[in-house]
Protein backbone atom coordinates (compact mmCIF):
# COMPACT_ATOMS: atom_id res chain seq x y z
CA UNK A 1 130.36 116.67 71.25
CA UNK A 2 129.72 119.55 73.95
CA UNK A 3 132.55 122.21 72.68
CA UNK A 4 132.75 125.07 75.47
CA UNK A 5 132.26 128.56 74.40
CA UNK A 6 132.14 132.00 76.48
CA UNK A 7 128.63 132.07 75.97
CA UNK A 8 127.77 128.85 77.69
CA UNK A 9 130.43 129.89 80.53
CA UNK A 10 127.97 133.24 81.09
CA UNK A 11 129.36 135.85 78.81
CA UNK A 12 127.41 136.75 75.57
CA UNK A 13 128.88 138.80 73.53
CA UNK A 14 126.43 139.44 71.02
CA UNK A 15 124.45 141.09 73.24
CA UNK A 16 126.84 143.50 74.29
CA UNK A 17 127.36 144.39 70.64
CA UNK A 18 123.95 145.45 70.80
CA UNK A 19 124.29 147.82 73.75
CA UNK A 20 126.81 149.44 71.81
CA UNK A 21 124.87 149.89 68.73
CA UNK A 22 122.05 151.50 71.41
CA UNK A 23 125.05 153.81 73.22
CA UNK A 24 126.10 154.67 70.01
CA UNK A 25 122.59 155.53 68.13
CA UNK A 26 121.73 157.73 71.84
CA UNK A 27 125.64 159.47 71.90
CA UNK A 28 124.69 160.97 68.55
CA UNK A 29 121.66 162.74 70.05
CA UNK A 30 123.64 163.73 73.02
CA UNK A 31 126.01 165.44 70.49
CA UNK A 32 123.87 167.57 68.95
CA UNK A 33 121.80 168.33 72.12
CA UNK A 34 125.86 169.25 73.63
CA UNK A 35 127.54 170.72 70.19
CA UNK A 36 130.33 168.41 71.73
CA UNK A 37 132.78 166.92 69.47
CA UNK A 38 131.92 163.73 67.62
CA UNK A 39 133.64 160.65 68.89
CA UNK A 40 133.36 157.09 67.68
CA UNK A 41 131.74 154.77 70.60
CA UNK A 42 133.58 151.57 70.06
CA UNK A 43 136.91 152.67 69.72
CA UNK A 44 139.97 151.65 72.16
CA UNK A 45 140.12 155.15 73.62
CA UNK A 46 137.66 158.21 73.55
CA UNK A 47 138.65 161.19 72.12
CA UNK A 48 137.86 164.84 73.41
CA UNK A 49 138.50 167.99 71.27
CA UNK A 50 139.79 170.96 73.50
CA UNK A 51 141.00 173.04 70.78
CA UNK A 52 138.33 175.42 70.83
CA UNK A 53 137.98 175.49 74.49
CA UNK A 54 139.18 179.74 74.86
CA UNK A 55 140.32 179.07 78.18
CA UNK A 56 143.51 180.88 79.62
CA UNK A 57 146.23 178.56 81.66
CA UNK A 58 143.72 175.69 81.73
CA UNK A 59 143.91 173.19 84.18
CA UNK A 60 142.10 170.15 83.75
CA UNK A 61 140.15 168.54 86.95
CA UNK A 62 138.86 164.57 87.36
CA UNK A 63 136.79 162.63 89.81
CA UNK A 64 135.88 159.26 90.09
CA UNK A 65 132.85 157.90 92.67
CA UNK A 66 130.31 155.33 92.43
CA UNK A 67 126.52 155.55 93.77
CA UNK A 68 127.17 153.53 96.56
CA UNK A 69 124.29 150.72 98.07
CA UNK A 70 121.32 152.84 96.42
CA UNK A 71 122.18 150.23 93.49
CA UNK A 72 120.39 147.88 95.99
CA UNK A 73 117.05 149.70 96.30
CA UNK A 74 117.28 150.70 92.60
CA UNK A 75 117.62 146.70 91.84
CA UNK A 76 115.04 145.58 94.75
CA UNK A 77 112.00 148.39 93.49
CA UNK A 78 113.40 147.63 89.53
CA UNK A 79 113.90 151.05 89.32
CA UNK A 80 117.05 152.02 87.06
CA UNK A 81 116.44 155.29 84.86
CA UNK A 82 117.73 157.68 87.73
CA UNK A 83 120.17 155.45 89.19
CA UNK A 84 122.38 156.92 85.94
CA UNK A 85 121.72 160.43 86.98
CA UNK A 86 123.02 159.13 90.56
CA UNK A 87 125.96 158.62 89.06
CA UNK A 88 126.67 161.84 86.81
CA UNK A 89 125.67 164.00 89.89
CA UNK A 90 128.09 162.17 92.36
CA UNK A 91 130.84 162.92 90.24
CA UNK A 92 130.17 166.44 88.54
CA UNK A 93 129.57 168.10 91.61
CA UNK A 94 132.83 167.30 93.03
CA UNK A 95 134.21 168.87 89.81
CA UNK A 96 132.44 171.96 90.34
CA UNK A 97 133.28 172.72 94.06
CA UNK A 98 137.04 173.21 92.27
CA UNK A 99 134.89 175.57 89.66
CA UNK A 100 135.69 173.29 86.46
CA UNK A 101 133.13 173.17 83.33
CA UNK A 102 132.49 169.55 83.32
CA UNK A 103 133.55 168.23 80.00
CA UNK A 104 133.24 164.94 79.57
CA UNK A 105 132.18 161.65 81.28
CA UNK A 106 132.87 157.87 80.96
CA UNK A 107 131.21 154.99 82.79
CA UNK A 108 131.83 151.49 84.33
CA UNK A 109 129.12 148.91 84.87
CA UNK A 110 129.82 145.53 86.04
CA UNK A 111 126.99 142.85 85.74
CA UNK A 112 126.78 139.21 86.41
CA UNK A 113 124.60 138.77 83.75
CA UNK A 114 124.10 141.55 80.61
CA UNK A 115 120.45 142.36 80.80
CA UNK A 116 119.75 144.65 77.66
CA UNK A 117 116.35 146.72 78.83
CA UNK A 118 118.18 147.70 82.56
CA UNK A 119 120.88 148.07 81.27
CA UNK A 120 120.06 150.69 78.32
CA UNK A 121 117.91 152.77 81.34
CA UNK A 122 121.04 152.69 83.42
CA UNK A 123 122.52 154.38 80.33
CA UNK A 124 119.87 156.74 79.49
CA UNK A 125 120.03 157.41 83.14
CA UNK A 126 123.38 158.89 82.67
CA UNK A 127 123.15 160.34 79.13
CA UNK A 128 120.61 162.58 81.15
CA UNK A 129 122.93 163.32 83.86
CA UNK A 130 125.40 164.35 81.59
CA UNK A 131 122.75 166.86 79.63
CA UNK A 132 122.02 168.51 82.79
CA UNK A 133 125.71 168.95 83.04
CA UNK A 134 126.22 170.15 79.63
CA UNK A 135 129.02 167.61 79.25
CA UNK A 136 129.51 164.47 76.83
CA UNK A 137 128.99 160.55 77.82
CA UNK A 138 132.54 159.60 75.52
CA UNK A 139 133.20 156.19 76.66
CA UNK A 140 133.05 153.62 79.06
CA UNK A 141 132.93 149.46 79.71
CA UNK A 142 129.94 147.17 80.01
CA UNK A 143 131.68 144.19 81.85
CA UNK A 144 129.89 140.88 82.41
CA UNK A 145 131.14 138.92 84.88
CA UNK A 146 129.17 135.61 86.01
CA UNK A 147 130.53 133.92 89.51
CA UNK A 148 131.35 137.74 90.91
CA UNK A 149 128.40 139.48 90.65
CA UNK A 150 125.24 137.15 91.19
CA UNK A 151 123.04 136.71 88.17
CA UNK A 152 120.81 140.26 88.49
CA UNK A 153 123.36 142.23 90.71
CA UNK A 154 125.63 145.19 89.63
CA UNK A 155 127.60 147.82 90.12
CA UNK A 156 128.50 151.34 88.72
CA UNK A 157 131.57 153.89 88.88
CA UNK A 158 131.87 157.29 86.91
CA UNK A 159 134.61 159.31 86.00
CA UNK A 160 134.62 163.07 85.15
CA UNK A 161 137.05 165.41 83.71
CA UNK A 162 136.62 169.21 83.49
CA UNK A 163 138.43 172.17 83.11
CA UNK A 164 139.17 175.72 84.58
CA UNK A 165 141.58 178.99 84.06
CA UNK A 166 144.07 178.09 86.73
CA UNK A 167 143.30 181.87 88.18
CA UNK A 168 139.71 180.62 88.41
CA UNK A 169 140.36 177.78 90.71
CA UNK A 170 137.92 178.12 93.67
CA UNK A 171 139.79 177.27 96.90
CA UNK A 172 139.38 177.81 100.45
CA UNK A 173 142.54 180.41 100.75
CA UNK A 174 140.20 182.37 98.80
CA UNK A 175 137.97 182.00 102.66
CA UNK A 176 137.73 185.45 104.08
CA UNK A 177 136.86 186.45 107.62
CA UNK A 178 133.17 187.80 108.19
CA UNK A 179 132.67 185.63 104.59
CA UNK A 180 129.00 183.58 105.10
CA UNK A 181 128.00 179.83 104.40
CA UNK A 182 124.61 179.18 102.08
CA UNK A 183 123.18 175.80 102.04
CA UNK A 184 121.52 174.72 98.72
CA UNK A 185 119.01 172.53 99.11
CA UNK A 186 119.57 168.64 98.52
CA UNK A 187 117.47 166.84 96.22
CA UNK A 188 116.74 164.63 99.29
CA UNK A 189 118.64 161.43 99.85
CA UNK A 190 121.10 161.55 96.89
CA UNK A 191 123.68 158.70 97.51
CA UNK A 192 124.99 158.84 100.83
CA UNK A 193 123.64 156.35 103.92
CA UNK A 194 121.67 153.59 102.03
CA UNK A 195 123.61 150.82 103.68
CA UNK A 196 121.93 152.47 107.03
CA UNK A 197 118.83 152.94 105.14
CA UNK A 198 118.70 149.06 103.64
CA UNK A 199 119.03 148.06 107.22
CA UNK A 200 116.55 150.18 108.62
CA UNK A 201 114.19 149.08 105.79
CA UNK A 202 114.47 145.61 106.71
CA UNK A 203 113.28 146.43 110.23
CA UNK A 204 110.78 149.13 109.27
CA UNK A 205 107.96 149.49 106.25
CA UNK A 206 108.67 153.60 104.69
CA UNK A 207 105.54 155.27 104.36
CA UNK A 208 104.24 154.92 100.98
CA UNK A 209 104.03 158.84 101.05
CA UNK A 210 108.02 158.67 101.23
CA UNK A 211 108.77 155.67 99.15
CA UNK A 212 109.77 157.68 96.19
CA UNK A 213 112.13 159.61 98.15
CA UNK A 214 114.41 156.37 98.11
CA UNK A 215 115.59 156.70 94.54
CA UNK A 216 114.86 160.35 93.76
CA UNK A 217 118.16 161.30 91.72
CA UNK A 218 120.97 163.80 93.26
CA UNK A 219 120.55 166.93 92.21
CA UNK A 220 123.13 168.24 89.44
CA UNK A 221 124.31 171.57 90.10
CA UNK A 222 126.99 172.40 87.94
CA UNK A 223 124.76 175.39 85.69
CA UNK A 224 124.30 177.13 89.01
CA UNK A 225 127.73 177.02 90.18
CA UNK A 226 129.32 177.61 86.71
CA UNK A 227 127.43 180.54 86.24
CA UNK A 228 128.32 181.92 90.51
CA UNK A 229 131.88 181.51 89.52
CA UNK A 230 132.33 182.93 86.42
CA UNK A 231 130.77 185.96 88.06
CA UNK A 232 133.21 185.87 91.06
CA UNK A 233 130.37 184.94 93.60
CA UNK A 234 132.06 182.22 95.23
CA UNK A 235 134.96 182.06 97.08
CA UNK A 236 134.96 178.22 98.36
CA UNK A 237 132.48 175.53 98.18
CA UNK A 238 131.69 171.97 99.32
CA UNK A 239 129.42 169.16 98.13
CA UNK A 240 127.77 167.54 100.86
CA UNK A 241 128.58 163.68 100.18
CA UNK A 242 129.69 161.10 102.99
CA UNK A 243 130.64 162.31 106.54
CA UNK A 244 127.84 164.93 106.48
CA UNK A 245 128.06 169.16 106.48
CA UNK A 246 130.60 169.56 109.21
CA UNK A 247 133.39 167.70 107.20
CA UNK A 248 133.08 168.43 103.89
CA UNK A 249 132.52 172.08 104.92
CA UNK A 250 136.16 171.70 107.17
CA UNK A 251 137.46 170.71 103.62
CA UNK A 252 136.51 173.90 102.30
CA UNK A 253 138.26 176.07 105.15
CA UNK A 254 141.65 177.33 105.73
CA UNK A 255 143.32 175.93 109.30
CA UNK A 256 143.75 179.55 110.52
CA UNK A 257 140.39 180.30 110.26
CA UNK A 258 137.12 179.13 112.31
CA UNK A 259 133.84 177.61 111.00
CA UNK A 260 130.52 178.59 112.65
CA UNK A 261 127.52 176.86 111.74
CA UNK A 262 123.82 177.20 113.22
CA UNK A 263 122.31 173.83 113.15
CA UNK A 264 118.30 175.16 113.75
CA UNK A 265 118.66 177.10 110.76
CA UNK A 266 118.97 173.86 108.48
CA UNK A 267 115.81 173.23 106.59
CA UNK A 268 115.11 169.52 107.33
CA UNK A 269 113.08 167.06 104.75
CA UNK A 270 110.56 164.77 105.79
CA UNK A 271 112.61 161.38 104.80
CA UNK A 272 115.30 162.67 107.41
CA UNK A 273 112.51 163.09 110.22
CA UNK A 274 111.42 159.82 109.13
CA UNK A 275 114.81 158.07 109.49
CA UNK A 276 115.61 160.23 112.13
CA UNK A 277 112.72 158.98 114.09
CA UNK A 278 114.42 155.28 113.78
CA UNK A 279 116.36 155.80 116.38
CA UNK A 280 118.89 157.66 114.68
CA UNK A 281 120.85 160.29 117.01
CA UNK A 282 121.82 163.78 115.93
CA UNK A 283 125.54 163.21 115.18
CA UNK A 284 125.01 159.84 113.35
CA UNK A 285 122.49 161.85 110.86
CA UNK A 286 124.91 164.53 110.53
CA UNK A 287 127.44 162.21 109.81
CA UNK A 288 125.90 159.93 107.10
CA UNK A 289 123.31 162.09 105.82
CA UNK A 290 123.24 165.61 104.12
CA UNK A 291 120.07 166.12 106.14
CA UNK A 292 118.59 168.59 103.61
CA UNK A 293 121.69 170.52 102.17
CA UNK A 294 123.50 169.05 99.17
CA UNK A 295 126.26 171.83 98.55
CA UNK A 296 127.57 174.78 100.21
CA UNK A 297 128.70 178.07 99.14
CA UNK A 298 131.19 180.10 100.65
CA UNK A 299 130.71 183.68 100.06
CA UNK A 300 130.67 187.37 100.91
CA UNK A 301 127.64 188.95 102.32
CA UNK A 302 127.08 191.30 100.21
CA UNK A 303 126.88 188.57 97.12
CA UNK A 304 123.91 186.86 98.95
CA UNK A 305 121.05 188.72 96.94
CA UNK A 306 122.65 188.27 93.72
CA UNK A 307 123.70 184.27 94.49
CA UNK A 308 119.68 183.58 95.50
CA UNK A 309 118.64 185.13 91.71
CA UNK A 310 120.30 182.17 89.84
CA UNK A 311 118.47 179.34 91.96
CA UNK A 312 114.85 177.80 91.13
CA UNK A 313 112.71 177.82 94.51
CA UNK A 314 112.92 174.53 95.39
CA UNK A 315 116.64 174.79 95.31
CA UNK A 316 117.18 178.55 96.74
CA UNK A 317 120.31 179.28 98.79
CA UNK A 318 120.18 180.20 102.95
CA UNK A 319 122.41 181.09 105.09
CA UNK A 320 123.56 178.95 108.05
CA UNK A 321 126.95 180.20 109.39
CA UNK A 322 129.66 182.74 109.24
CA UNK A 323 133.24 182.34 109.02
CA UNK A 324 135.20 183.78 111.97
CA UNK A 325 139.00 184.00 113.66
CA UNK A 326 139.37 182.73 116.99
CA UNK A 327 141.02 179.66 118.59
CA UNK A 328 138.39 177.16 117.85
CA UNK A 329 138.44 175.26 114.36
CA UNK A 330 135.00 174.98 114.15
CA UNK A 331 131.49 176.17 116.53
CA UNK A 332 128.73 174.62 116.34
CA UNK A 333 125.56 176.29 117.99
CA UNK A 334 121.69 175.20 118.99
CA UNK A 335 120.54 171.59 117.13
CA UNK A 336 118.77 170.61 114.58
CA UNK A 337 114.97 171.28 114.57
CA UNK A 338 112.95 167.68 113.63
């Protein structure tokens, strides 16, 4: 007699056991790696201890985002211990632009079918993220779901909460005239622009000189930032995700004041040129790729020596722009350099 059973219609449970037992055995690393407080991986709801936190009128900060189509490339090269990273960055740097301490992240992962080995270096993917962001992986859900997601296909979400003294908050009425705009380098891609990119691959073989720049991870920059603001360094910033530098940048501005960018002074990558030279025009790279600059920094001149001093070369701040007064929102002068 054939008696049906969730296993048989896809779902195995036992083997998500196991990935606990694994999240569980790695969280207890991450703890002592984080001094974070303990939490029990299993439970119904995570717990977070902020009673030692010696913050002043604390306000607490969350974002949620996903790492988009790079999931694709990740799955199609069977590449998954940065994809995790991917997913830390995409939400932690949001957090920051706000000036928040990341504190603590949970995670989402919907499969069709529970591999264990991918799915452990998705997780060690982010447990890694979250180092590098000196915050604590406290919970999340593993869901297998056979019929909606094709047998090896998946998907990811994140979601971050941090803190900050409410006097602390960086905002854009903090935006001064004369007040100047550093790029930070990008890590390259990050996750913005693969659906473009997957359809440009199917047309076009990447140099194997460039292949790796596919699924290099987004660059984390929360120790940087942390450290600007808690100096008073910043006065605004923006992380350069989808719609490119000119609107996230426009998010980081008051209405009463003008944004003035030089385009010629951005340092361009070679996997932009490279997609760029796919018939790709200037406003549509702008638009859906960061083109070289991952996060901005809105600041007083004078702060510009001290700002550079906290940043590794690869990742060392430049100016591009000055904020101004006049009738225009924003003015935008030369073009970029390929």
């Amino acid at each position: 007699m054939d008696i049906n059973s969730y296993k048989k219609s896809g779902v195995n449970i036992s083997l998500a056991n196991k990935l606990v037992q694994h999240i569980s055995r790695v969280s207890k690393k991450n703890v002592k790696k984080t001094n974070s407080h303990k939490n029990e991986i299993g439970g119904f709801g995570s717990l977070f201890d902020i009673s030692n936190l010696k913050i002043k009128d604390p306000v607490i900060v969350s974002c949620t985002d996903g790492v988009g189509t790079k999931i694709d490339l990740a799955r199609k090269f069977n590449k998954f211990d940065t994809i995790g990273i991917d997913l830390v960055a995409m939400c932690v740097n949001d957090l920051i632009v706000q000036g928040a301490k990341p504190l603590f992240f949970l995670d989402y992962i919907a499969v069709g079918k529970l591999d264990l080995v991918k799915t452990k270096k998705i997780l060690d993917g982010i447990f890694k993220g979250c180092l590098l962001s000196d915050c604590k992986l406290i919970g999340g859900e593993t869901a297998e779901m056979p019929g909606i997601y094709s047998k090896n296909k998946f998907d990811l979400a994140g979601f971050s909460v941090g803190i900050v003294s409410k006097k602390k908050i960086l905002s854009k009425n903090k935006v001064k005239e004369k007040d100047v705009i550093l790029a930070i380098p990008s890590n390259g891609i990050h996750s913005n622009g693969f659906s473009l990119i997957r359809s440009i691959l199917k047309r076009n073989k990447i140099p194997s000189n460039l292949k790796k720049e596919l699924l290099k991870p987004t660059k984390i920059y929360s120790k940087e930032i942390l450290k600007l603001a808690k100096k008073n360094l910043i006065n605004s910033a923006a992380h350069i995700t989808g719609g490119g530098l000119v609107e996230n940048l426009l998010r980081s501005v008051p209405e009463k004041l003008t944004l003035n960018l030089s385009l010629d002074k951005i340092k361009i990558p070679k996997i932009f040129k490279w997609l760029k030279s796919k018939n790709i025009s200037d406003e549509e790279m702008m638009r859906t790729f960061n083109c070289g600059i991952g996060f901005c920094i809105i600041t007083q001149r004078k702060n510009i020596s001290q700002i550079k001093k906290i940043f590794s070369k690869s990742f060392k701040p430049y100016v591009i722009g000055y904020i101004s007064r006049e009738k225009n929102k924003i003015n935008i002068s030369n073009s970029l350099i390929w």
